[in-house]
PDB file of N, CA and C in Angstrom:
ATOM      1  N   UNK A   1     -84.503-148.614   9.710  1.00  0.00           N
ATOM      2  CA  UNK A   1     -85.339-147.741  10.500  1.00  0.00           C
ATOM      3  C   UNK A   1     -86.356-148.605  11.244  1.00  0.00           C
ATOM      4  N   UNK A   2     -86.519-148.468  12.561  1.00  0.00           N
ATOM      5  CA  UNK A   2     -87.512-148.914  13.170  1.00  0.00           C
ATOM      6  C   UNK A   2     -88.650-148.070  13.719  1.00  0.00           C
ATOM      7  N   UNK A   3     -89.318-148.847  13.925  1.00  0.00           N
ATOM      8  CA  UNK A   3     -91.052-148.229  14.313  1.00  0.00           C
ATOM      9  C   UNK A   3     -90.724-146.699  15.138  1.00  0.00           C
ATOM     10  N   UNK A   4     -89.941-146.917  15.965  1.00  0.00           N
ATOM     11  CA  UNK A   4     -89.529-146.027  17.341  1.00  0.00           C
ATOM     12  C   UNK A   4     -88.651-144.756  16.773  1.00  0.00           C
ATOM     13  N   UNK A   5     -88.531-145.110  15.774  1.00  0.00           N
ATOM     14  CA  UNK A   5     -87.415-143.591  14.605  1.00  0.00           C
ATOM     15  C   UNK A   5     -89.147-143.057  13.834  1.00  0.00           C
ATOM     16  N   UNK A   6     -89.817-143.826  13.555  1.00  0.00           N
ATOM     17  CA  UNK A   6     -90.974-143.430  12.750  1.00  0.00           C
ATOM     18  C   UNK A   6     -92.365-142.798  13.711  1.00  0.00           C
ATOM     19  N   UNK A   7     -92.435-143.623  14.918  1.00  0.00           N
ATOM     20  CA  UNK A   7     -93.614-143.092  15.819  1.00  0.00           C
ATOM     21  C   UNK A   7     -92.278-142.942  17.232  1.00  0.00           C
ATOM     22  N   UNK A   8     -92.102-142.111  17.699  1.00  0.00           N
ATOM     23  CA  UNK A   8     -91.475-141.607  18.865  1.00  0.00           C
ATOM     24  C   UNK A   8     -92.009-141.910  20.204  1.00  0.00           C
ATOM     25  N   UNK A   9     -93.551-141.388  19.927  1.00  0.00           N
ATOM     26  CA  UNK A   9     -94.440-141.704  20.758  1.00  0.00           C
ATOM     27  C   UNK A   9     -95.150-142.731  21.046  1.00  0.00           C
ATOM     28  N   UNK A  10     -95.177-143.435  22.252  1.00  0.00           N
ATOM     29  CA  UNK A  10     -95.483-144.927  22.166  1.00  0.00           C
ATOM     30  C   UNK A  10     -97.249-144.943  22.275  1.00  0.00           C
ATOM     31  N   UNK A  11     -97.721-143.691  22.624  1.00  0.00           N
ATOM     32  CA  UNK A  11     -99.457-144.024  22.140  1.00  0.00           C
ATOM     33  C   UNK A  11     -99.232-143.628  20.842  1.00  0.00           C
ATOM     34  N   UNK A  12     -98.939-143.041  19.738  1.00  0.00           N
ATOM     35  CA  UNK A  12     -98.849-143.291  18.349  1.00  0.00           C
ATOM     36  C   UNK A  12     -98.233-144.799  17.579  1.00  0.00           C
ATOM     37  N   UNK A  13     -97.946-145.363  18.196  1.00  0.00           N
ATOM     38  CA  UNK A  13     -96.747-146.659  17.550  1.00  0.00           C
ATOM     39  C   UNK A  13     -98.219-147.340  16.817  1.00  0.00           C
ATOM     40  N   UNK A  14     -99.253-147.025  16.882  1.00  0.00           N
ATOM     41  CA  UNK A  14     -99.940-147.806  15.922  1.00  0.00           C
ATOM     42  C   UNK A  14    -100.387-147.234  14.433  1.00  0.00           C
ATOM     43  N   UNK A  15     -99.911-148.234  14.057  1.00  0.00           N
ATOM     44  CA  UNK A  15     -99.657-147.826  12.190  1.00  0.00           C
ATOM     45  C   UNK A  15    -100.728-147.815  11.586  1.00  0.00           C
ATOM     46  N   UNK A  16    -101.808-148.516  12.124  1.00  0.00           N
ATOM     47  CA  UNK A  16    -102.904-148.483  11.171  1.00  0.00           C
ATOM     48  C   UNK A  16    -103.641-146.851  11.756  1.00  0.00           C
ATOM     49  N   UNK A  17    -103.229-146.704  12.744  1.00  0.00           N
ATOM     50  CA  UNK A  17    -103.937-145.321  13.134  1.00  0.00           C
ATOM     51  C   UNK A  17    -103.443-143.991  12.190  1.00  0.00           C
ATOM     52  N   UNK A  18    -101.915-144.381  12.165  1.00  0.00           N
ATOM     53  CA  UNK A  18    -100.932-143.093  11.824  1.00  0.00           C
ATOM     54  C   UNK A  18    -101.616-143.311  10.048  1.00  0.00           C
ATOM     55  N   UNK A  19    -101.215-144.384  10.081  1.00  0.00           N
ATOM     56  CA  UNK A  19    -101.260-144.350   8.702  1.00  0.00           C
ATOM     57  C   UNK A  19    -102.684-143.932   7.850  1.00  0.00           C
ATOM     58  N   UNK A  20    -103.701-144.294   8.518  1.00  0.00           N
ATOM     59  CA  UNK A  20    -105.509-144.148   8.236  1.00  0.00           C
ATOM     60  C   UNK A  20    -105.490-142.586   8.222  1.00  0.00           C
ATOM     61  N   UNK A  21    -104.828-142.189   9.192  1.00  0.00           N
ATOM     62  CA  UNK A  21    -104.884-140.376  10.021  1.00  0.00           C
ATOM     63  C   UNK A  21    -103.886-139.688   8.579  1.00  0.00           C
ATOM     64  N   UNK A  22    -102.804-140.145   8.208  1.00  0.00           N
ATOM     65  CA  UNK A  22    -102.296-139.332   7.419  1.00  0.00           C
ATOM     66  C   UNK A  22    -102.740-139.456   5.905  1.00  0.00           C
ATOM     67  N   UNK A  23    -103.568-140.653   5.213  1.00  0.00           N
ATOM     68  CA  UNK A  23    -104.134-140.657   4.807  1.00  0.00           C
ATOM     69  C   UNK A  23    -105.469-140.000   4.600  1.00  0.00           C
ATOM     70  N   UNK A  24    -106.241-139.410   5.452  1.00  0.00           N
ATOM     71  CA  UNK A  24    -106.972-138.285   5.732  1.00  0.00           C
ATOM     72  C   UNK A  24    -106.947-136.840   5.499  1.00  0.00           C
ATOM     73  N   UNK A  25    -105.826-136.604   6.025  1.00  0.00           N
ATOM     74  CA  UNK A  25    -104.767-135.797   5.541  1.00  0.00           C
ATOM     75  C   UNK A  25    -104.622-135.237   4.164  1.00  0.00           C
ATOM     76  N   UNK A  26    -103.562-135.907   3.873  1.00  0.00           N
ATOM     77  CA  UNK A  26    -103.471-135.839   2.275  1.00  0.00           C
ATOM     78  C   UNK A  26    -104.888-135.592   1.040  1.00  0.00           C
ATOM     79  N   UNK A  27    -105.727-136.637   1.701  1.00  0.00           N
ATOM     80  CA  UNK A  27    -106.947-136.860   0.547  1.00  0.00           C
ATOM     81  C   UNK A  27    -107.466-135.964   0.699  1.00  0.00           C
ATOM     82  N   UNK A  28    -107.701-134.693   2.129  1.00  0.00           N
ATOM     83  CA  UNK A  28    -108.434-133.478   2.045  1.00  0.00           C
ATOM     84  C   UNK A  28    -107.437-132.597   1.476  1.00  0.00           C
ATOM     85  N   UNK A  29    -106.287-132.474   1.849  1.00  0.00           N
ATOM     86  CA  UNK A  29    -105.063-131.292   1.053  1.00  0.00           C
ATOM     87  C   UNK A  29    -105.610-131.440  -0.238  1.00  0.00           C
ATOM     88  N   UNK A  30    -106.032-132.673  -1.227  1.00  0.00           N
ATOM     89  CA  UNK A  30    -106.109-132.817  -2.428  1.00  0.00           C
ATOM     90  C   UNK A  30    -107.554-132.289  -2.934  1.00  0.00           C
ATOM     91  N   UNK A  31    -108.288-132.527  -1.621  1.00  0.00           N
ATOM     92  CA  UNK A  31    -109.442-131.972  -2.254  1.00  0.00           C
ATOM     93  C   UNK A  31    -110.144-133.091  -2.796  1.00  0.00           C
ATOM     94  N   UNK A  32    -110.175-134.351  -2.399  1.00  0.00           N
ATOM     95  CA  UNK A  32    -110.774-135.444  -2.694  1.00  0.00           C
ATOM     96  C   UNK A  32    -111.506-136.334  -1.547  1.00  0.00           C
ATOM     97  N   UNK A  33    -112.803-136.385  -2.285  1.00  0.00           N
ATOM     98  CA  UNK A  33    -113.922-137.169  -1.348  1.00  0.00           C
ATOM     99  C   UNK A  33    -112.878-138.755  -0.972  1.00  0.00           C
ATOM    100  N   UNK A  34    -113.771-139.459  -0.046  1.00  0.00           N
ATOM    101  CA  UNK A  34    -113.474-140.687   0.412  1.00  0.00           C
ATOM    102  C   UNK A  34    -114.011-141.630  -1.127  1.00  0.00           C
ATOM    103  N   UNK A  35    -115.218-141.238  -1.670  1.00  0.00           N
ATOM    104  CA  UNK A  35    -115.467-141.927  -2.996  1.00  0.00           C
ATOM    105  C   UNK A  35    -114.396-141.746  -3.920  1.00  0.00           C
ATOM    106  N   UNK A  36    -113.789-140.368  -4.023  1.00  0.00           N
ATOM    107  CA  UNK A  36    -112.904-140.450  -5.352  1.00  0.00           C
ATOM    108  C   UNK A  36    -111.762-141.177  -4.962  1.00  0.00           C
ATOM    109  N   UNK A  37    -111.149-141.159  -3.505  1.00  0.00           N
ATOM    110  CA  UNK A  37    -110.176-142.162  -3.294  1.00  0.00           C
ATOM    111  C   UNK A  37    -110.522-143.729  -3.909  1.00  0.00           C
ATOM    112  N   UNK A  38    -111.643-143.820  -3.421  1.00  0.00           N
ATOM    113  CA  UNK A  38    -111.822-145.530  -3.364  1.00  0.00           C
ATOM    114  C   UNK A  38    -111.552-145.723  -5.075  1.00  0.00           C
ATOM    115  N   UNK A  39    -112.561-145.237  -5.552  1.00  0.00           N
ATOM    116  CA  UNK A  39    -112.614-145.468  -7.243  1.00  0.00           C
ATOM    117  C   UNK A  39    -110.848-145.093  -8.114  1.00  0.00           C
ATOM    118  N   UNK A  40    -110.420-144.456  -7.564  1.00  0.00           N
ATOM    119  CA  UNK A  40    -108.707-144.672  -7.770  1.00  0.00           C
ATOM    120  C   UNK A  40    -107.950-145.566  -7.382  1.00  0.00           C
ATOM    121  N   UNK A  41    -108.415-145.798  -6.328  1.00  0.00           N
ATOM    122  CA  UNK A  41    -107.824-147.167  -5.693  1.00  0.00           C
ATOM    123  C   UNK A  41    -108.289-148.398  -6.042  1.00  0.00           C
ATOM    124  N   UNK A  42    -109.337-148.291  -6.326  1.00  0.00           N
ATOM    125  CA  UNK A  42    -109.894-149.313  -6.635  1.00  0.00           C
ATOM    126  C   UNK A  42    -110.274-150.006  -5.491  1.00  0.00           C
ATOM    127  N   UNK A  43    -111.104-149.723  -4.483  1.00  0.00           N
ATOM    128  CA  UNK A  43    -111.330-149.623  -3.344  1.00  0.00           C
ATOM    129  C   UNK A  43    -112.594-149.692  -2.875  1.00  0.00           C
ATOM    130  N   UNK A  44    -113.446-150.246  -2.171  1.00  0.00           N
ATOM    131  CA  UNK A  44    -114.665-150.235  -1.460  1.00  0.00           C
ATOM    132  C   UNK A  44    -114.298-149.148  -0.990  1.00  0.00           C
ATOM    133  N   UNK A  45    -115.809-148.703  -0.990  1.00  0.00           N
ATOM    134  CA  UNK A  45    -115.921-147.193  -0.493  1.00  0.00           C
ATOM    135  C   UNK A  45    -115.668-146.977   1.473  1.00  0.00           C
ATOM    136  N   UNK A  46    -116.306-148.487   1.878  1.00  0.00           N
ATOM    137  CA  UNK A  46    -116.531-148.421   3.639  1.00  0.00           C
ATOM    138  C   UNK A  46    -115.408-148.793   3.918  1.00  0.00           C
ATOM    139  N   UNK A  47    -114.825-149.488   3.045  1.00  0.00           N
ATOM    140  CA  UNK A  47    -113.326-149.991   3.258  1.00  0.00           C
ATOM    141  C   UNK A  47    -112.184-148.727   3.459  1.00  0.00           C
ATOM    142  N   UNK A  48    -112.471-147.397   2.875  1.00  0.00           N
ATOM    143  CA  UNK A  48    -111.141-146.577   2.695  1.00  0.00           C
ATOM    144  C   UNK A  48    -111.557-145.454   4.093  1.00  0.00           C
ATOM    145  N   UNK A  49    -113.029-145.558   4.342  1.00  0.00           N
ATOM    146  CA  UNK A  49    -113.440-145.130   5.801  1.00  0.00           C
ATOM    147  C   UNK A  49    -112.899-146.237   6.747  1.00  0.00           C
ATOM    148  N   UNK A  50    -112.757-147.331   6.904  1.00  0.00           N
ATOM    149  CA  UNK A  50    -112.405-147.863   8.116  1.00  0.00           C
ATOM    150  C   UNK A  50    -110.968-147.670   7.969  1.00  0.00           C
ATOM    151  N   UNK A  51    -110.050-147.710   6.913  1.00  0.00           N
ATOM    152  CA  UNK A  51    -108.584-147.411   7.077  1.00  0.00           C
ATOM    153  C   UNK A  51    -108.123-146.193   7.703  1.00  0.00           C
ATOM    154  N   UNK A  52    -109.143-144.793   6.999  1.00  0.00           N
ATOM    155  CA  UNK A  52    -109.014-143.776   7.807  1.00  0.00           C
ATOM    156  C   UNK A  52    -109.267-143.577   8.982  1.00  0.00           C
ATOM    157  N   UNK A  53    -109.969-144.262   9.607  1.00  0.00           N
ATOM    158  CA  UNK A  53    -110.517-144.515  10.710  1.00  0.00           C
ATOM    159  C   UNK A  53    -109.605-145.305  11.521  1.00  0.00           C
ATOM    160  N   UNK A  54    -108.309-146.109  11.420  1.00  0.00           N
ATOM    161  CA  UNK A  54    -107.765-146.819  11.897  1.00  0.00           C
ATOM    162  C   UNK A  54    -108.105-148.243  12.461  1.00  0.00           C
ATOM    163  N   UNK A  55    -109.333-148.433  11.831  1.00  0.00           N
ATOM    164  CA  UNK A  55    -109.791-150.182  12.237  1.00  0.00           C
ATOM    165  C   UNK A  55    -109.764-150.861  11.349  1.00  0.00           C
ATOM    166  N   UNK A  56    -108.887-150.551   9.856  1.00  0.00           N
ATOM    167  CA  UNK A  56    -108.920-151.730   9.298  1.00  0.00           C
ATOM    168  C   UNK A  56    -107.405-151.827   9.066  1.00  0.00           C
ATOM    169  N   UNK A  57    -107.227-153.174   8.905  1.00  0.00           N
ATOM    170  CA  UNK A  57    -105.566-153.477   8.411  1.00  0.00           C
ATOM    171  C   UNK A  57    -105.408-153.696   6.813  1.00  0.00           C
ATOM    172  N   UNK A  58    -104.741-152.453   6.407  1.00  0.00           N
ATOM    173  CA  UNK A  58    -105.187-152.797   4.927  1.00  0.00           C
ATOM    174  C   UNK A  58    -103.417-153.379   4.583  1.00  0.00           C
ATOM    175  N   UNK A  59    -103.748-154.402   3.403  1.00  0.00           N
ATOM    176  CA  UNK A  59    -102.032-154.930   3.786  1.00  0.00           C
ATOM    177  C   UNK A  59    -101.413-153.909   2.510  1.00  0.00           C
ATOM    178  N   UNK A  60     -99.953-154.443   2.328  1.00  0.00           N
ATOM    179  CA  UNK A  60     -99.214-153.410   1.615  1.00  0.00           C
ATOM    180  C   UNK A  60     -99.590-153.536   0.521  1.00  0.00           C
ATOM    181  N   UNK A  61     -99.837-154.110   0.000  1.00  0.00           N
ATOM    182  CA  UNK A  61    -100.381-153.873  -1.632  1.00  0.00           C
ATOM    183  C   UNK A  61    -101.578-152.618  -1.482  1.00  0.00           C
ATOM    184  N   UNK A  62    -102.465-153.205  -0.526  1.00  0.00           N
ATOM    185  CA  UNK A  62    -103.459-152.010  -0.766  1.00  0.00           C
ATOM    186  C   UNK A  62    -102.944-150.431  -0.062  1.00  0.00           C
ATOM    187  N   UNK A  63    -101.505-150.298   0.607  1.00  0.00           N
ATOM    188  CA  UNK A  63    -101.649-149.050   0.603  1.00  0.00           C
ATOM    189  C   UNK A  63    -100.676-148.379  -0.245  1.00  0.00           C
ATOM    190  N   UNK A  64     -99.872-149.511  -0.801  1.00  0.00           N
ATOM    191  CA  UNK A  64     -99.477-149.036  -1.925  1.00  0.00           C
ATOM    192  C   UNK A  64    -100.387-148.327  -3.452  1.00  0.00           C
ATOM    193  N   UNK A  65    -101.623-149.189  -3.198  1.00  0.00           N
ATOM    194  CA  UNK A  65    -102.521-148.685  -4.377  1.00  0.00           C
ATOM    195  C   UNK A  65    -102.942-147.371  -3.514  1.00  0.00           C
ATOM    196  N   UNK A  66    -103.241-146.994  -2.770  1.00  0.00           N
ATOM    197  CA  UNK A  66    -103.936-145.721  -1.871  1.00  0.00           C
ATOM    198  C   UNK A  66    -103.064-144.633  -1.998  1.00  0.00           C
ATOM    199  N   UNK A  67    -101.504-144.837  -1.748  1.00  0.00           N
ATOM    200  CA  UNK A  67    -100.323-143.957  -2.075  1.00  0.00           C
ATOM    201  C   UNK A  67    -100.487-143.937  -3.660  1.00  0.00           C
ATOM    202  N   UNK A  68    -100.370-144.575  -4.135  1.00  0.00           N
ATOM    203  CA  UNK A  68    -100.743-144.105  -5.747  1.00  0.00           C
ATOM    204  C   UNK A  68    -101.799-142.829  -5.971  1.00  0.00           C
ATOM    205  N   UNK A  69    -102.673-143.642  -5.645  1.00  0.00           N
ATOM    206  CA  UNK A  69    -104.372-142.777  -5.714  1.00  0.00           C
ATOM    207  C   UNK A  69    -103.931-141.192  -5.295  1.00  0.00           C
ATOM    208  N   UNK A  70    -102.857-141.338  -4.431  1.00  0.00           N
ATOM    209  CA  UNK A  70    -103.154-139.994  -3.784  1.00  0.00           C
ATOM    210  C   UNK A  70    -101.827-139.296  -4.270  1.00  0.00           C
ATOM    211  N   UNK A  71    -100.842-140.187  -5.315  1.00  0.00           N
ATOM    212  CA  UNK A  71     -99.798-139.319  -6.000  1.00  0.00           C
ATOM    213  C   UNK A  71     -98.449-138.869  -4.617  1.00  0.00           C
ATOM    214  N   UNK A  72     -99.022-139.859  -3.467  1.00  0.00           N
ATOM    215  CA  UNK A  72     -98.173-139.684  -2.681  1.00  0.00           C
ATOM    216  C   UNK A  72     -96.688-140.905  -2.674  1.00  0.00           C
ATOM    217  N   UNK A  73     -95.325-140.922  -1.827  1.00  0.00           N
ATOM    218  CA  UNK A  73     -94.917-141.797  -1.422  1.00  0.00           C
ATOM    219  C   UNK A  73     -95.471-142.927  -0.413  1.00  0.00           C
ATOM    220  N   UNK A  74     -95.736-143.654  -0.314  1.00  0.00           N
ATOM    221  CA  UNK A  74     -96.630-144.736   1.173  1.00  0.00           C
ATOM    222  C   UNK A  74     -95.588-144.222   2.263  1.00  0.00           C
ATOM    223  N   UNK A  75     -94.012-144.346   2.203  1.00  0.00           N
ATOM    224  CA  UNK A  75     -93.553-144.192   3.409  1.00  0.00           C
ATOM    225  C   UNK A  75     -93.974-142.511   4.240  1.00  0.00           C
ATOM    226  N   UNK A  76     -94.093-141.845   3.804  1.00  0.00           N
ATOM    227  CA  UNK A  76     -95.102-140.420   3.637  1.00  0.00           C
ATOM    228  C   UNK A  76     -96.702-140.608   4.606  1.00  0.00           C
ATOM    229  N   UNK A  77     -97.063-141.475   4.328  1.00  0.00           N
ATOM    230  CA  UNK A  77     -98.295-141.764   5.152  1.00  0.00           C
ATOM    231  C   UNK A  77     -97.895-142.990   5.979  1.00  0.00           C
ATOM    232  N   UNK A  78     -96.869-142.983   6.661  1.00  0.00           N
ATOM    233  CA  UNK A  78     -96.599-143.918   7.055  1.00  0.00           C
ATOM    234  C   UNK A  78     -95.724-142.931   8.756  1.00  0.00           C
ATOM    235  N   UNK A  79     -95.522-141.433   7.991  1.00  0.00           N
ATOM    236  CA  UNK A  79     -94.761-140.676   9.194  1.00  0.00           C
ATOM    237  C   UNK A  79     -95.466-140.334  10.479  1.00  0.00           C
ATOM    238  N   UNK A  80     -94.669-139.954  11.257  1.00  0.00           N
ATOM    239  CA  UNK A  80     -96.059-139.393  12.026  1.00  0.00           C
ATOM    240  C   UNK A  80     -96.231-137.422  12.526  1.00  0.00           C
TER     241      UNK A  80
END
């Protein structure tokens, strides 16, 4: 699968956006602050705001720990 099967749209093709944005997502469906993420994740708190936010590059380990936190799949916050 490539980027272009996952973001269709070429102003979406950025992952840290999709991915920060669907992460947002999820953590409100759950009903969980940006603090209770971090402390599951094990996570700086400004750190899990700039991911949602799409300005930080968090690498795969850390969104693998974030997909944990949130009981989700990563490829899941990874759709668009």
């Amino acid at each position: 699968m490539n980027i272009s099967q996952i973001c269709p749209n070429p102003a979406l093709r950025d992952w840290r956006v999709v991915f920060g944005s669907n992460v947002r997502k999820v953590r409100q469906q759950k009903r969980l602050t940006q603090e209770d993420l971090a402390h599951e994740a094990e996570l700086d708190l400004t750190y899990v705001g700039g991911i949602e936010r799409g300005k930080r590059n968090p690498s795969l380990m850390v969104m693998g720990r974030i997909a944990k936190a949130l009981s989700t799949p990563l490829v899941k916050l990874l759709e668009t």
